[in-house]
C-alpha atoms as a PDB file:
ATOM      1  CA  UNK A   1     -41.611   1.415 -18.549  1.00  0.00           C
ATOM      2  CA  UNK A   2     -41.185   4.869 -16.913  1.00  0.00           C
ATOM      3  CA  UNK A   3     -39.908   4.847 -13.526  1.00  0.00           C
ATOM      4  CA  UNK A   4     -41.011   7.693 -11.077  1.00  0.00           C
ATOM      5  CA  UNK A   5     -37.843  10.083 -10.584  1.00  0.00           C
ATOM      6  CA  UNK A   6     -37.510   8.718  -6.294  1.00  0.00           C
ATOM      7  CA  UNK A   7     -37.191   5.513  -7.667  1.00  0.00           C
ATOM      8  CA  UNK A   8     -34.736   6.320 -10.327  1.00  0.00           C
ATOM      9  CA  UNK A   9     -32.621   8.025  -8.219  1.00  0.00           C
ATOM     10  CA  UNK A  10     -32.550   5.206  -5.610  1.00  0.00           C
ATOM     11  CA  UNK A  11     -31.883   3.039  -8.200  1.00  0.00           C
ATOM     12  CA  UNK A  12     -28.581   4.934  -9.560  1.00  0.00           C
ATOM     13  CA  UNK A  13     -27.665   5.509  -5.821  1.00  0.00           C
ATOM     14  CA  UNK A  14     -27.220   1.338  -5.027  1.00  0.00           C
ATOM     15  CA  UNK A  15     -25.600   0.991  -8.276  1.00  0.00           C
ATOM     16  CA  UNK A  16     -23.172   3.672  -8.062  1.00  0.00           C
ATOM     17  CA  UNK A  17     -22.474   2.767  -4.449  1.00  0.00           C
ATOM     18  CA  UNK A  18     -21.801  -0.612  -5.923  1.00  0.00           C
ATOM     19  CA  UNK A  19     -19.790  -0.285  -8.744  1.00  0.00           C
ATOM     20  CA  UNK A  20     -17.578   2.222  -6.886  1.00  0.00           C
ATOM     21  CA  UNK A  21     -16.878   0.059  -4.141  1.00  0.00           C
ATOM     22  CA  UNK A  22     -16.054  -2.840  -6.214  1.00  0.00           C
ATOM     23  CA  UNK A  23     -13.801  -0.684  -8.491  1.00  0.00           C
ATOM     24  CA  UNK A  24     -12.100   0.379  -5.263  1.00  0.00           C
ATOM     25  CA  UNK A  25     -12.131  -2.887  -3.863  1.00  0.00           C
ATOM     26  CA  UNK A  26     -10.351  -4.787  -6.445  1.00  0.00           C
ATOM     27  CA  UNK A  27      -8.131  -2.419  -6.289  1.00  0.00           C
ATOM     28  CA  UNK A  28      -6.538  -3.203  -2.798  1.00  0.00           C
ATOM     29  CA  UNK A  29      -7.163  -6.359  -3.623  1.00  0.00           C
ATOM     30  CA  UNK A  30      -4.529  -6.142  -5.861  1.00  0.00           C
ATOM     31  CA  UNK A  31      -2.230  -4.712  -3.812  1.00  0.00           C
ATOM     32  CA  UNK A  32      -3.105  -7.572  -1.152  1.00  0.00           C
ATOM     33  CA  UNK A  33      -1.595  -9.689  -3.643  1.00  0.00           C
ATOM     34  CA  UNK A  34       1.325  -7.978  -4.555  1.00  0.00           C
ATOM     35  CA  UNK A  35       2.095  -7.569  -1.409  1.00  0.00           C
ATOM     36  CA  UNK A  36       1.568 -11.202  -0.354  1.00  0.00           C
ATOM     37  CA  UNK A  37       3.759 -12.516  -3.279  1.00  0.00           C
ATOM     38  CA  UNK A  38       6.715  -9.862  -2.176  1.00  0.00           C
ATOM     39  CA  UNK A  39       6.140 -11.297   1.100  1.00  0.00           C
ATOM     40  CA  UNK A  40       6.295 -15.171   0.287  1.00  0.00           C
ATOM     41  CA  UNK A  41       8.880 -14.507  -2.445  1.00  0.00           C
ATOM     42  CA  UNK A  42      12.049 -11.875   0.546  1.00  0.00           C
ATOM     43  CA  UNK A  43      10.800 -13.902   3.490  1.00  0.00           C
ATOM     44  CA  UNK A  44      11.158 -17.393   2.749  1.00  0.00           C
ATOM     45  CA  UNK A  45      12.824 -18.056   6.197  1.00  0.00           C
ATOM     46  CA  UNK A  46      10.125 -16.448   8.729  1.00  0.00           C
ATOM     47  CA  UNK A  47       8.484 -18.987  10.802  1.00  0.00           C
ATOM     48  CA  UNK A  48       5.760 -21.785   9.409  1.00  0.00           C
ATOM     49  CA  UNK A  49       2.737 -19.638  12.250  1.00  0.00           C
ATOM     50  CA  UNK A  50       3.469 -16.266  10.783  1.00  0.00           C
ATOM     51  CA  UNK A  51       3.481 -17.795   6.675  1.00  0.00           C
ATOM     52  CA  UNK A  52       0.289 -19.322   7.592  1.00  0.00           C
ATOM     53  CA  UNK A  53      -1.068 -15.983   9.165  1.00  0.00           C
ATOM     54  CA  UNK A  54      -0.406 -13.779   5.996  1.00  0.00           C
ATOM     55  CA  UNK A  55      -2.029 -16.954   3.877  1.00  0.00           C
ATOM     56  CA  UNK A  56      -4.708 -16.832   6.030  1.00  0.00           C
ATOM     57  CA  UNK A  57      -5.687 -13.462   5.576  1.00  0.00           C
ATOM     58  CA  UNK A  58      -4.804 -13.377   1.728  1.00  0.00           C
ATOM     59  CA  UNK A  59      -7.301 -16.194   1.730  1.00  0.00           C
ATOM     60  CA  UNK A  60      -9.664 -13.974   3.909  1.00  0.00           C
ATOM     61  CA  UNK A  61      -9.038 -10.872   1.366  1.00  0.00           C
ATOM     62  CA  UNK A  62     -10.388 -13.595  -1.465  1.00  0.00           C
ATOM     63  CA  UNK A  63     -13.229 -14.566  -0.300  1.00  0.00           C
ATOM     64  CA  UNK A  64     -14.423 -10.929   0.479  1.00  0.00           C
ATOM     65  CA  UNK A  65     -13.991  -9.777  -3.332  1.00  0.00           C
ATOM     66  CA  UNK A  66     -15.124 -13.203  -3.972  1.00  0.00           C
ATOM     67  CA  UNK A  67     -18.282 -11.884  -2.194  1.00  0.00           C
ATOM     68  CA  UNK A  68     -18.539  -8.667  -3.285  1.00  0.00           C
ATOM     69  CA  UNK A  69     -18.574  -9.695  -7.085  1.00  0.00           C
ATOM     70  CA  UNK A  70     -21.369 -11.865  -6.700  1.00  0.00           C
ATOM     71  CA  UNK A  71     -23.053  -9.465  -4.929  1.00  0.00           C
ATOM     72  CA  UNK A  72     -22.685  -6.859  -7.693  1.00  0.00           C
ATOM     73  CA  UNK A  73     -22.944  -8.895 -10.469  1.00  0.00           C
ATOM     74  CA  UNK A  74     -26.710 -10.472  -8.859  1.00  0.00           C
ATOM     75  CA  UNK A  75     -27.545  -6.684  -8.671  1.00  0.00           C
ATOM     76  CA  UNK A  76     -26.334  -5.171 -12.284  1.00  0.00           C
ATOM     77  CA  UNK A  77     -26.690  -8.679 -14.171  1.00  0.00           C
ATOM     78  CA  UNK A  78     -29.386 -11.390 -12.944  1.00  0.00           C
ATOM     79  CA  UNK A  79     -31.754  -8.310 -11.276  1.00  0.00           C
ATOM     80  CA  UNK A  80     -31.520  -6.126 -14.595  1.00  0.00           C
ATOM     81  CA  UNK A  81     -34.845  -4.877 -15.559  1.00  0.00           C
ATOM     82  CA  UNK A  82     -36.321  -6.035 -12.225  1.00  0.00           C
ATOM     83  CA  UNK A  83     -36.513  -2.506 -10.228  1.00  0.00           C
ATOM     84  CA  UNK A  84     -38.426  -3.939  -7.508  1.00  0.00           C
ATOM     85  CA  UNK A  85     -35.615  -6.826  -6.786  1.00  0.00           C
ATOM     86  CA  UNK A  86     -33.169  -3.757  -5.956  1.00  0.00           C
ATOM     87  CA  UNK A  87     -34.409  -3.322  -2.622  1.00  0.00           C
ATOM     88  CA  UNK A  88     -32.967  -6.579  -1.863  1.00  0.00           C
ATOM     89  CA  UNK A  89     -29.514  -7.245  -0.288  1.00  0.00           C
ATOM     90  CA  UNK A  90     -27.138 -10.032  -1.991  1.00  0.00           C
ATOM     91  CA  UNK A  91     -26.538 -13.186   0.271  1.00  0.00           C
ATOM     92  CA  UNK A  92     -22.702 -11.801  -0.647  1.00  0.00           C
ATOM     93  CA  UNK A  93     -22.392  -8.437   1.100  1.00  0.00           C
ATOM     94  CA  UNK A  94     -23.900 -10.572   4.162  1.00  0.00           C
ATOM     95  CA  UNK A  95     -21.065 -12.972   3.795  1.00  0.00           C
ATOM     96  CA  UNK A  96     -18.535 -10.118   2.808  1.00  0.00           C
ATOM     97  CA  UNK A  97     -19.537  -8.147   6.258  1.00  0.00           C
ATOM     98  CA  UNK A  98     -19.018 -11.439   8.473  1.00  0.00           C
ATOM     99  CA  UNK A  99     -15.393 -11.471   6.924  1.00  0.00           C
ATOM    100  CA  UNK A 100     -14.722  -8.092   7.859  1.00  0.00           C
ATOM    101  CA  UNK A 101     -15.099  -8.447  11.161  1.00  0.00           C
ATOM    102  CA  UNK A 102     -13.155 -11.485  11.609  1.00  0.00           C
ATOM    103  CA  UNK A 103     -10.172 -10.058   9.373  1.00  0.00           C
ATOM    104  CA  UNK A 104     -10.724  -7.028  11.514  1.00  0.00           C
ATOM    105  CA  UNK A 105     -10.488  -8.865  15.199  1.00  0.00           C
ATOM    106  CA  UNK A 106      -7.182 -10.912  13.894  1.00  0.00           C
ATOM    107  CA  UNK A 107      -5.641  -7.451  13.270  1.00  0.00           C
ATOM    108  CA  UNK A 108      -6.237  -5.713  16.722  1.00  0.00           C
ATOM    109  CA  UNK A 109      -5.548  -9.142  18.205  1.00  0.00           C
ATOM    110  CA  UNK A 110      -1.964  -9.189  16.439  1.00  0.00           C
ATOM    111  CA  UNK A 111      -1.174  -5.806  17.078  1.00  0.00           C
ATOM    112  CA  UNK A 112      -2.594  -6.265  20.740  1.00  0.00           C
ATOM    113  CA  UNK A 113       0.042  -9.047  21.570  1.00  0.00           C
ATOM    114  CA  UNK A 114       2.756  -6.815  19.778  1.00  0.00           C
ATOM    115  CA  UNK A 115       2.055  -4.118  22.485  1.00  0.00           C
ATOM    116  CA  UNK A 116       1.851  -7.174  25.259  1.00  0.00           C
ATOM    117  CA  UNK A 117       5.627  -6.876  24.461  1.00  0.00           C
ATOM    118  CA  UNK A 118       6.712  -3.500  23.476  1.00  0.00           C
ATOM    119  CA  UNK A 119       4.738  -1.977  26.597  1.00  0.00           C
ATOM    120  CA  UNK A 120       6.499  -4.757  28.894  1.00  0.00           C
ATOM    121  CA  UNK A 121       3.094  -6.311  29.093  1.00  0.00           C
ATOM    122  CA  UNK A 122       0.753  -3.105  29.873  1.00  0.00           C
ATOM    123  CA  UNK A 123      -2.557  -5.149  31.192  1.00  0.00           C
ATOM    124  CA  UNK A 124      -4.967  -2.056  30.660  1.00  0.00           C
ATOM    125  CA  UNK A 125      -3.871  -1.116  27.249  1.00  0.00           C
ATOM    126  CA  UNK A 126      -3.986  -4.335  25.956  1.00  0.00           C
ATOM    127  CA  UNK A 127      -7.081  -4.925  27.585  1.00  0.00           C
ATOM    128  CA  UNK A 128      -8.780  -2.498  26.027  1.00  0.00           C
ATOM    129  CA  UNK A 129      -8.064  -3.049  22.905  1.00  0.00           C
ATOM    130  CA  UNK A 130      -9.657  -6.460  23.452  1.00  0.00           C
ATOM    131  CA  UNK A 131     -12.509  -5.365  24.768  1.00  0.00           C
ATOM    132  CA  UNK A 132     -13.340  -3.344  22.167  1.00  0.00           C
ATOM    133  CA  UNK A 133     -12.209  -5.327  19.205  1.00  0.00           C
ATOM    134  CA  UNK A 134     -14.491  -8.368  20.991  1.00  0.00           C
ATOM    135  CA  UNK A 135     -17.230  -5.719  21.433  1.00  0.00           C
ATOM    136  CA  UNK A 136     -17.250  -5.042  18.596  1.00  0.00           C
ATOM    137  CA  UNK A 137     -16.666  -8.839  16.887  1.00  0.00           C
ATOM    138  CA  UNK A 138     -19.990  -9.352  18.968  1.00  0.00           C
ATOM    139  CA  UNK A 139     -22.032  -6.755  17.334  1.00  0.00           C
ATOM    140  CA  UNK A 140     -20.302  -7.646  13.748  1.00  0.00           C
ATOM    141  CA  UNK A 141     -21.415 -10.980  14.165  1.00  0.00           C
ATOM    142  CA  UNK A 142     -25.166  -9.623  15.518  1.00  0.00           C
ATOM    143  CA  UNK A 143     -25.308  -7.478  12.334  1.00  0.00           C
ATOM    144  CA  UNK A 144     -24.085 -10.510   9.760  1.00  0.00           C
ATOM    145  CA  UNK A 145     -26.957 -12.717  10.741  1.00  0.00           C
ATOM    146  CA  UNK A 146     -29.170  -9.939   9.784  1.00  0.00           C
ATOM    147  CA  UNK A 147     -28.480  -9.328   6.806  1.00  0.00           C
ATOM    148  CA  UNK A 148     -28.393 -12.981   6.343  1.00  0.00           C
ATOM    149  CA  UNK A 149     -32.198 -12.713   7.280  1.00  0.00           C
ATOM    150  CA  UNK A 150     -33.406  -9.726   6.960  1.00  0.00           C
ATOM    151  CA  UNK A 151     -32.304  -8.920   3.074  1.00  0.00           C
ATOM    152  CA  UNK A 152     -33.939  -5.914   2.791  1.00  0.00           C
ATOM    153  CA  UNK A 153     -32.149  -2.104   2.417  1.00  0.00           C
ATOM    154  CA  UNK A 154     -35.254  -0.981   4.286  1.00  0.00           C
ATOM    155  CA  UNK A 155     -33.413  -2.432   7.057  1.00  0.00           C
ATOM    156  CA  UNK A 156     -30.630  -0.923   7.145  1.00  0.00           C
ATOM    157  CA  UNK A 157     -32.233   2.394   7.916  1.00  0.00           C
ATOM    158  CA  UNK A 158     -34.042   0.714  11.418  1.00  0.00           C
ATOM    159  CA  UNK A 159     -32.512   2.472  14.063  1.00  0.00           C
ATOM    160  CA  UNK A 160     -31.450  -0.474  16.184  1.00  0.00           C
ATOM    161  CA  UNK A 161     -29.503  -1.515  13.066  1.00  0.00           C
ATOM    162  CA  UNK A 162     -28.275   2.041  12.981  1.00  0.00           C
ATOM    163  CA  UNK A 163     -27.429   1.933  16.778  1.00  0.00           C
ATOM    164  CA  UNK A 164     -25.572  -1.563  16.552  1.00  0.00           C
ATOM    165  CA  UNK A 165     -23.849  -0.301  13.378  1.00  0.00           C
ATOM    166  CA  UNK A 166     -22.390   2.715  14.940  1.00  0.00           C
ATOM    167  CA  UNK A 167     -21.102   1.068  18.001  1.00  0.00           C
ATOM    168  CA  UNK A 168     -19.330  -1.750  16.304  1.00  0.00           C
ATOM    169  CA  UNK A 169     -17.663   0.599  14.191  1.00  0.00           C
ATOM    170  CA  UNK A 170     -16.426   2.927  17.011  1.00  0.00           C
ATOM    171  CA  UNK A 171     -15.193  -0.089  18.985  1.00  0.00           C
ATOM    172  CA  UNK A 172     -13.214  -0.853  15.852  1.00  0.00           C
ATOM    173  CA  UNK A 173     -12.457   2.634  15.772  1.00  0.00           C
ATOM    174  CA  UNK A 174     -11.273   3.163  19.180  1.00  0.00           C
ATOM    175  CA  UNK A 175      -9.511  -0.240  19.320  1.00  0.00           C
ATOM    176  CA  UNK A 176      -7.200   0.920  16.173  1.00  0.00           C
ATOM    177  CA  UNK A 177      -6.687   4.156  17.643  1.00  0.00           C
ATOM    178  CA  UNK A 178      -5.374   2.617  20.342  1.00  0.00           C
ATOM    179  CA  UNK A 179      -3.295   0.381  18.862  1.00  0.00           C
ATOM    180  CA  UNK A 180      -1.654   3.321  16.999  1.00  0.00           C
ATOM    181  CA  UNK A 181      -1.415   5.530  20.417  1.00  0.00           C
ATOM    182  CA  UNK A 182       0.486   2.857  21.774  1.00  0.00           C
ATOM    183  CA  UNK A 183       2.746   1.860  19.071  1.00  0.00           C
ATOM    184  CA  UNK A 184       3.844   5.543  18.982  1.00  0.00           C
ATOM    185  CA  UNK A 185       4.311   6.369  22.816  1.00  0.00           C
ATOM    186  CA  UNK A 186       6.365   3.475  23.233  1.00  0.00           C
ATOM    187  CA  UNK A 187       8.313   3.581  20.083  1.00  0.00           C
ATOM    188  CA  UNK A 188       9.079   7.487  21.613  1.00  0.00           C
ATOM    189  CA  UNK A 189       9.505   6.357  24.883  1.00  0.00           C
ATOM    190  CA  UNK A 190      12.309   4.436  23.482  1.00  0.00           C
ATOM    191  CA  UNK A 191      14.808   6.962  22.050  1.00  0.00           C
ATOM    192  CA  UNK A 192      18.133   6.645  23.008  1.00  0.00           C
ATOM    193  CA  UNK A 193      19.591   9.758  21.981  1.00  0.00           C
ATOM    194  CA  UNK A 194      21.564   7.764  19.320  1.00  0.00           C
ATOM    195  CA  UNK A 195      20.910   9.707  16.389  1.00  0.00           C
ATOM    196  CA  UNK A 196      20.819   6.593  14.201  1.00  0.00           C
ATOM    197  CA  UNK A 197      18.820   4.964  16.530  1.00  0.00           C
ATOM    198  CA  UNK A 198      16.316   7.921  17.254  1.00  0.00           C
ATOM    199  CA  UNK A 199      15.879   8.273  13.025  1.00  0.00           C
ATOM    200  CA  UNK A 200      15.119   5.219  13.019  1.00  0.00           C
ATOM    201  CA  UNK A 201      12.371   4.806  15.814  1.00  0.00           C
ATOM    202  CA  UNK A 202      10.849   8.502  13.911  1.00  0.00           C
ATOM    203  CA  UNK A 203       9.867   6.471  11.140  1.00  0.00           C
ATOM    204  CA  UNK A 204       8.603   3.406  12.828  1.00  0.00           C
ATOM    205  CA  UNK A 205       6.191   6.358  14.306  1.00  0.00           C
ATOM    206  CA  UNK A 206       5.243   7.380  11.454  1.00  0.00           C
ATOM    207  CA  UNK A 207       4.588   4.014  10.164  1.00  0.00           C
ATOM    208  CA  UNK A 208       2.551   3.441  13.373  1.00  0.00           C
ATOM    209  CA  UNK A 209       0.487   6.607  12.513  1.00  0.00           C
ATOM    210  CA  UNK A 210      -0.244   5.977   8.518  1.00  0.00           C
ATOM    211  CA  UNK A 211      -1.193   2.488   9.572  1.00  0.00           C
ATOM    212  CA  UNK A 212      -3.259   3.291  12.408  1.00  0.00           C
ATOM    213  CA  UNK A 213      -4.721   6.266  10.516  1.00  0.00           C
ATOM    214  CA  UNK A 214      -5.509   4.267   7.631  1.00  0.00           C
ATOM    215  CA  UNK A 215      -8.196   1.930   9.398  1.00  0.00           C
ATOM    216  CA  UNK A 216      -9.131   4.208  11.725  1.00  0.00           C
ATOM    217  CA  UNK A 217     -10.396   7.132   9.607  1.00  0.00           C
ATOM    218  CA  UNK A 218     -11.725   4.279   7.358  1.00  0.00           C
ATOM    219  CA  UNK A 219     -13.562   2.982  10.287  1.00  0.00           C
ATOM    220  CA  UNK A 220     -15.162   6.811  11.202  1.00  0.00           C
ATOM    221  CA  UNK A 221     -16.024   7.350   7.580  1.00  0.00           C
ATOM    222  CA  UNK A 222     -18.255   4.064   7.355  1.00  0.00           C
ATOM    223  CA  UNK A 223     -19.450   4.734  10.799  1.00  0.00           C
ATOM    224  CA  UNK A 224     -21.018   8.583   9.681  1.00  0.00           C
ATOM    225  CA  UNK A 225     -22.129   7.972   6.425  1.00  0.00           C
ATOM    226  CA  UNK A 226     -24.226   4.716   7.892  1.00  0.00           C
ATOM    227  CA  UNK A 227     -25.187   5.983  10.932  1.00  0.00           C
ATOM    228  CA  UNK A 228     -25.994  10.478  10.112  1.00  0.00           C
ATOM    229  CA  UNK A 229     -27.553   9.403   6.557  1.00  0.00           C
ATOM    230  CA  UNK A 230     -30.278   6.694   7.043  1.00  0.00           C
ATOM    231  CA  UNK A 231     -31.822   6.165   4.003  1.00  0.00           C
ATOM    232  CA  UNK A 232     -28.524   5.946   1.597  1.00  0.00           C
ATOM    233  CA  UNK A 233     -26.349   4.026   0.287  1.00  0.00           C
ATOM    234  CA  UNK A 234     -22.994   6.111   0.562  1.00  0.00           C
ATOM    235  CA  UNK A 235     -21.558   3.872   3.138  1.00  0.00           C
ATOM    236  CA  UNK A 236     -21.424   0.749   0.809  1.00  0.00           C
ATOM    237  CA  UNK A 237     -17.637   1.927  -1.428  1.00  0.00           C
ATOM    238  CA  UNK A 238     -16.051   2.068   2.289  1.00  0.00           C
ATOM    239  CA  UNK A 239     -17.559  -1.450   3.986  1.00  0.00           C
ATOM    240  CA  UNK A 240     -16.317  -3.038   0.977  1.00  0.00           C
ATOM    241  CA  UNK A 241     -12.832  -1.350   1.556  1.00  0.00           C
ATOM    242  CA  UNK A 242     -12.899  -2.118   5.088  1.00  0.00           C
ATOM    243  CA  UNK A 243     -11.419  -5.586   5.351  1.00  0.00           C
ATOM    244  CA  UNK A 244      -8.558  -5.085   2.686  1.00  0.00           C
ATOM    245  CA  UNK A 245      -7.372  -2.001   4.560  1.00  0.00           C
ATOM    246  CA  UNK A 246      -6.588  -3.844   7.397  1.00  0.00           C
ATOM    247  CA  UNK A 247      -5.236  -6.741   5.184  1.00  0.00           C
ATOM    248  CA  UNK A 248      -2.887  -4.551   3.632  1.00  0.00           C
ATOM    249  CA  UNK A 249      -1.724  -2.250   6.738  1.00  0.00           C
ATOM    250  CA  UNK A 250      -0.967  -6.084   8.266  1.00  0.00           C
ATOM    251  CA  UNK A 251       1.136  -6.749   5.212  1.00  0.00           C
ATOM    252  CA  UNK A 252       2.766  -3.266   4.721  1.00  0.00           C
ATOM    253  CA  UNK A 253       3.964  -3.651   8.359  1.00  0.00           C
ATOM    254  CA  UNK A 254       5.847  -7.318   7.519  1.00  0.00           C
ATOM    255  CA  UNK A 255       7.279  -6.040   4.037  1.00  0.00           C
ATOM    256  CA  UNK A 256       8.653  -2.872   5.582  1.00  0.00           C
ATOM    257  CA  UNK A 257      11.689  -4.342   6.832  1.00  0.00           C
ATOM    258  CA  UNK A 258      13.777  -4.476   4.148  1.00  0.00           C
ATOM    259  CA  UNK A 259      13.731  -0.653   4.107  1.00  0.00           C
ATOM    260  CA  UNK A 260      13.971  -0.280   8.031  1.00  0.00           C
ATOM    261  CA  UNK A 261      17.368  -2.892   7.662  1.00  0.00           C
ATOM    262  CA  UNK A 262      18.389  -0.514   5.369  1.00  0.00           C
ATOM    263  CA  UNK A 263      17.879   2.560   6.543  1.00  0.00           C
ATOM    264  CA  UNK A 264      19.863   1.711   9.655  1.00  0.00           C
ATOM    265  CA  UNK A 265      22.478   1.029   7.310  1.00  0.00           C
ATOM    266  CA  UNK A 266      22.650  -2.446   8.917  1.00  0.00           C
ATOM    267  CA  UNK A 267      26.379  -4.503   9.265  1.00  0.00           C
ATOM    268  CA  UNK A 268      25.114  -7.821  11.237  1.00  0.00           C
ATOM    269  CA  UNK A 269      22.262  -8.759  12.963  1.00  0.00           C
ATOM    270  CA  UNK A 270      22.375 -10.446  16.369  1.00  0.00           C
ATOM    271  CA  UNK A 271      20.851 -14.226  15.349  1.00  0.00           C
ATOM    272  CA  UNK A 272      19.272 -14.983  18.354  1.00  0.00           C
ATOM    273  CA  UNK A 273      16.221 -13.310  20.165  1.00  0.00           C
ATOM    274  CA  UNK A 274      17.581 -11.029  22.923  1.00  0.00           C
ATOM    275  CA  UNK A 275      15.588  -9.611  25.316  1.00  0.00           C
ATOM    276  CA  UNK A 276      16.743  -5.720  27.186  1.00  0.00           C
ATOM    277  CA  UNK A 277      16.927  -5.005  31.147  1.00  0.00           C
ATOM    278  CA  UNK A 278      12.821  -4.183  30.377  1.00  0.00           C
ATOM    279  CA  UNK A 279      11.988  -7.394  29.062  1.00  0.00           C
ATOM    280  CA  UNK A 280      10.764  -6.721  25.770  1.00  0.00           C
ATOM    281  CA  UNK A 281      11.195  -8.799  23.217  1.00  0.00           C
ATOM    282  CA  UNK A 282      13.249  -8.433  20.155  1.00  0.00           C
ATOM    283  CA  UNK A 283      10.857  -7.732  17.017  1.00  0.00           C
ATOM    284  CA  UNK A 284      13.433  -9.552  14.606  1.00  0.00           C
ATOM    285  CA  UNK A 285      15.284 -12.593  14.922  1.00  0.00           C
ATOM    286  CA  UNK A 286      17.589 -14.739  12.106  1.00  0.00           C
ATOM    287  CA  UNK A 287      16.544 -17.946  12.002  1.00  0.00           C
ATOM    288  CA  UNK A 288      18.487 -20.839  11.954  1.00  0.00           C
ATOM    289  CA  UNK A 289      20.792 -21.324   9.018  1.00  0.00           C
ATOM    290  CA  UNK A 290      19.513 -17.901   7.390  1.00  0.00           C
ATOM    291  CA  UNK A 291      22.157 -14.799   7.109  1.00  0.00           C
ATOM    292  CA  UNK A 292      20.463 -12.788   4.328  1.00  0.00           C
ATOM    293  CA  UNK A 293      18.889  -9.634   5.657  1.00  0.00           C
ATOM    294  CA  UNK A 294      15.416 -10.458   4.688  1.00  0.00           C
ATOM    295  CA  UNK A 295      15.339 -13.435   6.468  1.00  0.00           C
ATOM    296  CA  UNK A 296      14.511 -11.615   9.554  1.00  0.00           C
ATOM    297  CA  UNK A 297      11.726 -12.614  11.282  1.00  0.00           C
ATOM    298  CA  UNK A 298       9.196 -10.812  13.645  1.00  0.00           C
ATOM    299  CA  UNK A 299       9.000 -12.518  16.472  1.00  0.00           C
ATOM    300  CA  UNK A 300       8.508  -9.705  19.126  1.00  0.00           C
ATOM    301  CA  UNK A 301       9.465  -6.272  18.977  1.00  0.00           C
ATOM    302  CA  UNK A 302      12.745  -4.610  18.848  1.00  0.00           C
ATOM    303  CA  UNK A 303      14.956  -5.303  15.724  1.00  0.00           C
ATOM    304  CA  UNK A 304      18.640  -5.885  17.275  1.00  0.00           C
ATOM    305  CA  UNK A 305      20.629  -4.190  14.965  1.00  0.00           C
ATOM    306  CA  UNK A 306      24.433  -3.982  15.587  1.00  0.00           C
ATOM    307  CA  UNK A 307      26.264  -1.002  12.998  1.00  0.00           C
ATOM    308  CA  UNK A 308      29.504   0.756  14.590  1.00  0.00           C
ATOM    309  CA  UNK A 309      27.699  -0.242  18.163  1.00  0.00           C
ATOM    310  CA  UNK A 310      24.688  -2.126  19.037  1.00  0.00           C
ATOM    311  CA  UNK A 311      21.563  -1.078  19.672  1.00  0.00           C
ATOM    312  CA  UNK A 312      17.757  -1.903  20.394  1.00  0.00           C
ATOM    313  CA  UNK A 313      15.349  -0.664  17.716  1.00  0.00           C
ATOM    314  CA  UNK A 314      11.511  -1.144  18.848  1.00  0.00           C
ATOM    315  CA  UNK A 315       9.580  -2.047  15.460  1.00  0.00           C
ATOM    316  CA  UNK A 316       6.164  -0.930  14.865  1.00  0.00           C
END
């Protein structure tokens, strides 16, 4: 059957969108993993809330490739040699989107009660970044339940889809961005002028900036190549990417300490939670009956570290 050259080139244009993005986002998915099992396998004393919280969004990282492959495999496998069918969207990139957002909203909301802390409980910072990430939970949830419905790529290229689509990923946008700006004004805000201290607070900064960076340029990247090119498919390798990126910058930040402990060439840690004449809370804490260095747990913000003196290290 010969296929008229539009249609062919539509045709390779979903698949190639597809199988990129899977390719890609199998690959974080591994990473989620690894990182999970380093995780579960240094950090066997953290608290039962914050073992459940990386489960939970390990499980939530599952369920989106979970997703995704069905949604691929329908197109390349069970639609094969059925051109019309490809102008149909998979009940799994429906169900893959709806996870996004949520992984996406517990990530602002767990870095927004981190800055509660380190900002000594800054109402319109955190506030914002609520308002936002809820904004734009709204509009995720708005744009699930059509493409639950509505199955059709046609769709996609209506401009109140387009609209919705472009504000929901700005408020993500701007909510990460946020979250980053903070992270790093504080963390700088908080030099001492101990130069052991101060290295160590530079690269919590630029731990807060790669992380930040990470979803937020991923966020921008989805939001112009939906929103400026109607009509395409190029946007569908980063949506699929979207949740795992945040997955794996919320993991990254939890399996970092090891390397923070040692980099400030840590003697002792103070056991107990501590809080400075600012009231922020101390970011690690040994738990009860634990002495080994990578049974510190997050708790707040500021890792008490005590070396040849003691000193408050804000965590990012």
């Amino acid at each position: 059957m010969d296929i008229p050259p539009p249609l062919l080139r539509s045709i390779q244009e979903i698949l190639a969108s597809q199988i990129l993005g899977l390719l890609l986002s199998t690959t974080l998915f591994g990473i989620t993993i690894l990182q999970a099992y380093l995780y579960f396998r240094r950090y066997k004393a953290d608290s039962a809330w914050l073992k459940t919280l990386v489960a939970v969004f390990a499980l939530l990282d599952t369920m989106s490739t979970v997703c995704m492959t069905q949604a691929v495999y329908e197109t390349i496998v069970l639609d094969f040699g059925q051109p019309e069918k490809l102008g149909g969207i998979p009940w799994g990139f429906g169900a893959d989107n709806g996870i996004n957002i949520i992984t996406a909203l517990a990530f602002e909301c767990y870095f927004a009660h981190r800055l509660w802390f380190l900002s000594g409980k800054n109402i319109p910072l955190v506030g914002l970044i609520l308002i936002f990430g809820l904004v734009g939970f709204g509009l995720g949830i708005e744009l699930t339940v059509h493409l639950l419905i509505d199955r059709t790529v046609a769709s996609l290229s209506a401009p109140s889809f387009r609209i919705k689509a472009g504000v929901f990923n700005g408020c993500s946008a701007v909510s990460d961005a946020l979250i980053a700006a903070g992270l790093c004004y504080y963390l700088k805000t908080s030099r001492s002028g101990i130069k052991r201290t101060d290295n160590l607070l530079d690269k919590l900064i630029i731990y807060a900036i790669n992380r930040g960076a990470l979803t937020t340029i991923g966020q921008v990247i989805l939001l112009i190549t939906m929103v400026a090119l109607p009509g395409h498919t190029y946007f569908l390798p980063f949506c699929m990417m979207q949740s795992k990126l945040y997955v794996n910058a919320f993991l990254a930040t939890l399996n970092v300490r090891d390397s923070l402990i040692q980099a400030g060439e840590c003697i002792d840690l103070i056991p107990t939670p501590l809080t400075d004449s600012s009231t922020r809370q101390s970011f690690y804490r040994t738990p009860p009956g634990a002495t080994a260095a990578r049974s510190l747990e997050p708790i707040g913000f500021e890792a008490m570290i005590k070396t040849q003196s003691t000193f408050h290290a804000p965590v990012a």
